[in-house]
Protein backbone atom coordinates (compact mmCIF):
# COMPACT_ATOMS: atom_id res chain seq x y z
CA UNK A 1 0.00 0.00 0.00
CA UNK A 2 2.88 2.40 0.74
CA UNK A 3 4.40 1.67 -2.59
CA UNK A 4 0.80 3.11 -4.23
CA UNK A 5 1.15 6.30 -2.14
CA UNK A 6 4.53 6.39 -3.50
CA UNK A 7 3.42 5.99 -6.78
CA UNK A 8 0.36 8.46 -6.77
CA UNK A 9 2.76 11.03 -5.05
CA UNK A 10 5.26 10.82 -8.61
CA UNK A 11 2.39 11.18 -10.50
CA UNK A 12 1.46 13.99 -8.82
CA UNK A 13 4.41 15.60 -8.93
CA UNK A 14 5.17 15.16 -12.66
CA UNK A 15 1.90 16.44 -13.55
CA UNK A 16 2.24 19.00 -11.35
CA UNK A 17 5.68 19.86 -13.91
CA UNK A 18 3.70 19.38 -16.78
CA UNK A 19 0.96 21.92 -15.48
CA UNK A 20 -1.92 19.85 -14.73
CA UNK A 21 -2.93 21.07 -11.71
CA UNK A 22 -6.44 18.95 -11.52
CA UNK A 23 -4.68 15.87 -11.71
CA UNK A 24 -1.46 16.80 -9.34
CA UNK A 25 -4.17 17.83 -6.80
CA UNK A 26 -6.52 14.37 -7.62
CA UNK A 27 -3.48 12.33 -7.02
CA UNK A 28 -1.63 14.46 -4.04
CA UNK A 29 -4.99 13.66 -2.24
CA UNK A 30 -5.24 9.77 -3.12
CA UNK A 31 -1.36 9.54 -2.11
CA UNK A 32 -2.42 11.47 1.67
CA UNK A 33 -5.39 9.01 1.79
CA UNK A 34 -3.32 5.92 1.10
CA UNK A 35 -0.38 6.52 2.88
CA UNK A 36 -2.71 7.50 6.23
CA UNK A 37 -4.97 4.30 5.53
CA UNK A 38 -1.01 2.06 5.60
CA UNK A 39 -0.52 4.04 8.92
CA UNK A 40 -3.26 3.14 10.95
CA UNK A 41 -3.05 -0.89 9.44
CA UNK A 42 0.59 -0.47 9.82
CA UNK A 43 -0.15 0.42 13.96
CA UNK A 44 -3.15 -1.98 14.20
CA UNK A 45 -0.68 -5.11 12.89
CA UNK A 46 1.46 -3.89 15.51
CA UNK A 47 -0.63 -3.77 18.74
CA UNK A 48 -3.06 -6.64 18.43
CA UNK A 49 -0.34 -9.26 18.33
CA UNK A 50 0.27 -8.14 21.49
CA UNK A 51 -3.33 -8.18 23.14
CA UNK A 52 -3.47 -11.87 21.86
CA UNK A 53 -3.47 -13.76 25.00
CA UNK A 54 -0.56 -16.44 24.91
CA UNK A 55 -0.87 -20.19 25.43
């Protein structure tokens, strides 16, 4: 997922270069929502491992 937010970011800011400011915008926002979306899954994988009770 973090490599998509990467992705969308590049795209963003080579059409932000090539003057296409609708589409650098479109994808600036779909890269913040991704990479806040890996965030949060990235935390949640962290701490409920750890509220597992073990055997």
């Amino acid at each position: 997922m973090l490599n998509y937010a990467v992705t969308f970011l590049v795209v963003a800011l080579i059409a932000a270069f090539l003057g296409f400011g609708g589409i650098a915008g479109t994808a600036t926002e779909i890269a913040r929502i991704l990479f806040f979306v890996f965030i949060v899954l990235f935390l949640v994988s962290l701490i409920v491992p750890r509220l597992r009770p073990r055997d």
